[in-house]
N, C-alpha and C. Protein backbone atom coordinates (compact mmCIF):
# COMPACT_ATOMS: atom_id res chain seq x y z
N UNK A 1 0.83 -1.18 0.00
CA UNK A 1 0.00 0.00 0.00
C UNK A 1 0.88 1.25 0.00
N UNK A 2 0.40 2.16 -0.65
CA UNK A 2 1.15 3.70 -0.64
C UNK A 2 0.50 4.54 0.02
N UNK A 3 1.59 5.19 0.68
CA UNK A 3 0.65 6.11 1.75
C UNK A 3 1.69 7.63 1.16
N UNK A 4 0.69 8.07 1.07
CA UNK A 4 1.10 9.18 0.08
C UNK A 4 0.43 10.45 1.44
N UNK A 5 1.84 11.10 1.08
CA UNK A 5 1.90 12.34 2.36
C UNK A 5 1.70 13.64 1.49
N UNK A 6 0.52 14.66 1.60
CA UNK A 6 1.01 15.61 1.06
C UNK A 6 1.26 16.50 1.52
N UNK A 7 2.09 17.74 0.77
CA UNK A 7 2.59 18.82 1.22
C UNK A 7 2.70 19.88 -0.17
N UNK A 8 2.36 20.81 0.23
CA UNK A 8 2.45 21.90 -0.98
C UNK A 8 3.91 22.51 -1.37
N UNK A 9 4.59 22.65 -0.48
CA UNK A 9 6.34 22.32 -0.80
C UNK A 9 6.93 21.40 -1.55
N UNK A 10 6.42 20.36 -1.37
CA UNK A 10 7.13 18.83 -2.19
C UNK A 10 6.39 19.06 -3.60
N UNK A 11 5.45 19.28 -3.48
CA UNK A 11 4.27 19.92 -5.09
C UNK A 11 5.08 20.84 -5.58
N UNK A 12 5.01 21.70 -4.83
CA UNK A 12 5.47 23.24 -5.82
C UNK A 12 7.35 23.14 -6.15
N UNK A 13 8.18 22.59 -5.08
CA UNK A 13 9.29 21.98 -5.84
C UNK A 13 9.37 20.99 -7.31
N UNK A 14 8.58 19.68 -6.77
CA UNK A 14 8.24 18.40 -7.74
C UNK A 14 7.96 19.05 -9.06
N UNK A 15 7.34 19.97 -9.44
CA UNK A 15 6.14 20.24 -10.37
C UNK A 15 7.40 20.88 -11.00
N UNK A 16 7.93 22.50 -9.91
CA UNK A 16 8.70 23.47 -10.67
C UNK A 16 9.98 22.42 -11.68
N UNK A 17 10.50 21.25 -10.81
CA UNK A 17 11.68 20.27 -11.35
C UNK A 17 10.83 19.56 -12.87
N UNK A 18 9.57 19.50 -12.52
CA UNK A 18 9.14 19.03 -14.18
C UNK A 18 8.82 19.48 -15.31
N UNK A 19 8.74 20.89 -14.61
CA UNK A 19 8.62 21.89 -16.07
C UNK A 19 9.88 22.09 -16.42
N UNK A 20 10.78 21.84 -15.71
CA UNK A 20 12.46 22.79 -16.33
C UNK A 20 12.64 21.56 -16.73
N UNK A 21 12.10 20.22 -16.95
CA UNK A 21 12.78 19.26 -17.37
C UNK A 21 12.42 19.19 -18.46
N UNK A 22 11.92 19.39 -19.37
CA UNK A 22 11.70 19.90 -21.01
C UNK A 22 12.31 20.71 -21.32
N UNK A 23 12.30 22.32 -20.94
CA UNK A 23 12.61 22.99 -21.20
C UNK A 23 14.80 22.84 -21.17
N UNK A 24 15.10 21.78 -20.56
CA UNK A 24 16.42 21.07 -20.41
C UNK A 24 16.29 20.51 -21.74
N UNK A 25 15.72 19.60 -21.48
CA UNK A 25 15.86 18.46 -22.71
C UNK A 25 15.79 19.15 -24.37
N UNK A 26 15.69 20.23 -24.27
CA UNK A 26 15.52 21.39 -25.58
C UNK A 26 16.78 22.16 -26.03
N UNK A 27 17.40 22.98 -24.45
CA UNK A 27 18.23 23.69 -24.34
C UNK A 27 20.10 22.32 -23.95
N UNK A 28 20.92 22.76 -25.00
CA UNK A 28 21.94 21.84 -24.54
C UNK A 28 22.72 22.23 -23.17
N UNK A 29 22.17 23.59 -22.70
CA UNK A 29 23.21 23.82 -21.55
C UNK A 29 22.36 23.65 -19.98
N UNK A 30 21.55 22.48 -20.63
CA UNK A 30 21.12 22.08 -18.96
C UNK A 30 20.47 20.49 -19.36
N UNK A 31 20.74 20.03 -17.85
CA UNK A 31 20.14 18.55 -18.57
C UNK A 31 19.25 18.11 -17.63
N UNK A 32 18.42 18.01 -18.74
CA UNK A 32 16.84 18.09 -18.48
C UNK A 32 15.97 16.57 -17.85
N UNK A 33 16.87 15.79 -18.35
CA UNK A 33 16.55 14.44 -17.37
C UNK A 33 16.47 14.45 -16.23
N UNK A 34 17.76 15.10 -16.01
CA UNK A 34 18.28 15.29 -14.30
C UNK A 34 16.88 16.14 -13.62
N UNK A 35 16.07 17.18 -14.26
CA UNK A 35 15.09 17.68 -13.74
C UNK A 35 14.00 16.74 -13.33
N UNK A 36 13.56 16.24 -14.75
CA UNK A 36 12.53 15.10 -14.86
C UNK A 36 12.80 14.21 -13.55
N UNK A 37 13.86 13.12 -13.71
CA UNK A 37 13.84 12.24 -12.34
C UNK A 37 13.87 12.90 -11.42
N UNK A 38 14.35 14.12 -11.02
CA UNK A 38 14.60 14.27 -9.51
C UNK A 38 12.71 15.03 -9.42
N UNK A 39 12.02 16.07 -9.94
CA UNK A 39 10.96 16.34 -10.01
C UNK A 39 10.32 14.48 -9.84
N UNK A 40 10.09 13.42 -10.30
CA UNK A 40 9.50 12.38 -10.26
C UNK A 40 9.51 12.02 -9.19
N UNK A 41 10.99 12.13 -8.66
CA UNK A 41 11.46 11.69 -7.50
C UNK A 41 10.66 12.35 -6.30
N UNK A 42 10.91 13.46 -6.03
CA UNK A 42 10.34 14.14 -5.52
C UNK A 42 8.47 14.21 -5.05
N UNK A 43 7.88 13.89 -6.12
CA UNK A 43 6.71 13.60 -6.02
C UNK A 43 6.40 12.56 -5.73
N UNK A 44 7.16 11.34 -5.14
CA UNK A 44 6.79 9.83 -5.44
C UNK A 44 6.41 9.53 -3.99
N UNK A 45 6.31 10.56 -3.26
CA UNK A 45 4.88 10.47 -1.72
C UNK A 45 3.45 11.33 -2.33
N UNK A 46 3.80 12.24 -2.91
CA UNK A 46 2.29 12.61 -3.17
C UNK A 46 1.50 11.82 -4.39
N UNK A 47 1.77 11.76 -5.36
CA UNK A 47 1.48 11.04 -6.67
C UNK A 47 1.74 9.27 -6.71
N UNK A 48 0.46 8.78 -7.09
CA UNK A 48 0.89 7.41 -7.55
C UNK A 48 1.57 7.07 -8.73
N UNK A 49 1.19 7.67 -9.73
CA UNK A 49 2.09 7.67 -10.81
C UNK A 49 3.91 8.02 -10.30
N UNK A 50 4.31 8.92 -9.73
CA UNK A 50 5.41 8.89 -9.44
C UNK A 50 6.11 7.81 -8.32
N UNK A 51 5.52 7.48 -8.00
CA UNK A 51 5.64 6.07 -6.90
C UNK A 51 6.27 4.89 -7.91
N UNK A 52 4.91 5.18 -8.92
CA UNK A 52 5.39 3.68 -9.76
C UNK A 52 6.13 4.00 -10.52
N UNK A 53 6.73 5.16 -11.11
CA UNK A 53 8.15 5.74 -11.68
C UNK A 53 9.65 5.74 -10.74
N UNK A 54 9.22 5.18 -9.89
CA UNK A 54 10.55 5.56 -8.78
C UNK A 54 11.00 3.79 -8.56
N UNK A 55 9.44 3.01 -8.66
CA UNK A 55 9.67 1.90 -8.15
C UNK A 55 10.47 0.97 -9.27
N UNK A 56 10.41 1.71 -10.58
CA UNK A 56 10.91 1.01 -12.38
C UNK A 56 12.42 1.57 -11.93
N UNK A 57 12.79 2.76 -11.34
CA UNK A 57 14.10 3.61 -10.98
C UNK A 57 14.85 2.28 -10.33
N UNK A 58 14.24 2.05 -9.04
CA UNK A 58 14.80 1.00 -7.91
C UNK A 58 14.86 0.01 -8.76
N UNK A 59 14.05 -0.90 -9.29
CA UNK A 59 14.27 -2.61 -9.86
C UNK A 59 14.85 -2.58 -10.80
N UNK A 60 15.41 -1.53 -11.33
CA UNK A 60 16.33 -1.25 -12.61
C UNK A 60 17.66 -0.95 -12.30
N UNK A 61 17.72 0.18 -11.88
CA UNK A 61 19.24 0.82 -10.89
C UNK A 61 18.92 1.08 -9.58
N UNK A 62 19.22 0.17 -8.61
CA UNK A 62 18.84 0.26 -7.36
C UNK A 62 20.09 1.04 -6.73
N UNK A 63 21.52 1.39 -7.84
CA UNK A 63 22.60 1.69 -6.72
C UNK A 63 22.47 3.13 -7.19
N UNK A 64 21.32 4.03 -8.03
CA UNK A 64 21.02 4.84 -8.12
C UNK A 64 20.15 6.09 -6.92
N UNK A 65 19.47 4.89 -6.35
CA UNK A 65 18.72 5.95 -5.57
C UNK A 65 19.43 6.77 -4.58
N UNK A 66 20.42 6.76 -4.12
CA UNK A 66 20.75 7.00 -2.31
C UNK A 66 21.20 8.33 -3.22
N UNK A 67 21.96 8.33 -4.36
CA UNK A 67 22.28 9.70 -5.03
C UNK A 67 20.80 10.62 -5.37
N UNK A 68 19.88 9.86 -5.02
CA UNK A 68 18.86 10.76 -5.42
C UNK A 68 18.27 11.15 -4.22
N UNK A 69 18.25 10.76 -3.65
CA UNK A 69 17.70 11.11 -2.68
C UNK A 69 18.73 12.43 -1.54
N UNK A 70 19.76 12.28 -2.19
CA UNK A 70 21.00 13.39 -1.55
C UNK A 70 20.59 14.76 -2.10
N UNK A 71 19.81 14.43 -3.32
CA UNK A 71 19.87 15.96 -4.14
C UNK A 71 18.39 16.11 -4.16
N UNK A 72 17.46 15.10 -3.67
CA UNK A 72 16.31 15.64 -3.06
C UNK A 72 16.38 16.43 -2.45
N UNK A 73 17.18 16.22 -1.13
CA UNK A 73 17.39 16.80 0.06
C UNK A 73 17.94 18.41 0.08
N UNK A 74 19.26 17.74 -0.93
CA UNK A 74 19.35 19.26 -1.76
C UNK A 74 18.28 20.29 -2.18
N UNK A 75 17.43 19.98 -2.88
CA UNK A 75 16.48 20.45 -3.63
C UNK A 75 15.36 21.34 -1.84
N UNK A 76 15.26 20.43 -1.67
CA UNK A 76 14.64 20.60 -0.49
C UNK A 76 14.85 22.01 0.15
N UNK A 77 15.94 21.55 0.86
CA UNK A 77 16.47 22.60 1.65
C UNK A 77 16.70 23.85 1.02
N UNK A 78 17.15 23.65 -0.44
CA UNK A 78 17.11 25.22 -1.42
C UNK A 78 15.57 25.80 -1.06
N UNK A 79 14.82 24.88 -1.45
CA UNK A 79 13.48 25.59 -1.48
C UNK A 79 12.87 26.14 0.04
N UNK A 80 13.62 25.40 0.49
CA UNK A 80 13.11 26.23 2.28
C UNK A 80 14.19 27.62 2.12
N UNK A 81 15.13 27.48 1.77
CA UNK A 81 15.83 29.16 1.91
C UNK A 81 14.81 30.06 1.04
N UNK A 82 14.96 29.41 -0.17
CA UNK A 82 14.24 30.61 -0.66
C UNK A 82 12.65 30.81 -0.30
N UNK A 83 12.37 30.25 0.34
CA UNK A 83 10.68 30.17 1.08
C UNK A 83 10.78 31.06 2.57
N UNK A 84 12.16 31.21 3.54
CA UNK A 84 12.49 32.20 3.87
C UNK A 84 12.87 33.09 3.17
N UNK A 85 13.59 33.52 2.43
CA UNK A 85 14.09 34.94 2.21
C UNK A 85 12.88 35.54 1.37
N UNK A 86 12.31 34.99 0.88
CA UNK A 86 10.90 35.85 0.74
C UNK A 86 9.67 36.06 1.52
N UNK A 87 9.57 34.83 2.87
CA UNK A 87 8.75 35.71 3.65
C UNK A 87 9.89 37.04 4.53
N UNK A 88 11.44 36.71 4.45
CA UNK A 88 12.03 38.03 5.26
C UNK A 88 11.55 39.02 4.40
N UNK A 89 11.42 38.99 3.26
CA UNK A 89 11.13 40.15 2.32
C UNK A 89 9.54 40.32 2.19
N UNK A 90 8.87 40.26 3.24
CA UNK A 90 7.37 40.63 3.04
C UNK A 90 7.48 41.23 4.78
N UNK A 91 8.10 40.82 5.71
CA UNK A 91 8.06 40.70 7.09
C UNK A 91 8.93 42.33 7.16
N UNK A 92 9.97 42.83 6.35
CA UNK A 92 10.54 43.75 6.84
C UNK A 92 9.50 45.22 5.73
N UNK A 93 8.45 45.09 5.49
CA UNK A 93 7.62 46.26 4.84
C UNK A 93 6.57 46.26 5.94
């Protein structure tokens, strides 16, 4: 069973990582896969579809994930700075 947690952070990261992942896969000076999986990645507690994209990730390259999950974390924590420095920038008007 999937127990899918949501959060509007893990959305609004997940989502923002899947739109730049086209817009990668277009442009040669960014690579746009890297958006796609980690956006998939990312969503694979809220979304079932991304669950079962993560679970083809694992039974395929299982010595892949622990790197993904490092730059989740990455991803993560970017988006909490910048989720502070723009409420500091509403808090000091």
């Amino acid at each position: 069973m999937i127990e899918l947690r949501p959060s509007r952070r893990r959305k609004a990261i997940g989502i923002g990582c899947l739109c730049l992942g086209p817009v990668g896969l277009i442009l040669p000076i960014m690579p746009g896969f890297i958006f796609v999986g980690l956006g998939t990645f990312i969503l694979r507690d809220q979304y079932v579809w991304a669950h079962r994209g993560v679970g083809v990730i694992d039974r395929r390259w299982p010595h892949l994930i622990p790197g993904i999950e490092a730059r989740e974390e990455k991803a993560m924590a970017w988006g909490d700075r910048q989720i502070d420095r723009v409420r500091g920038i509403f808090r000091r008007q």
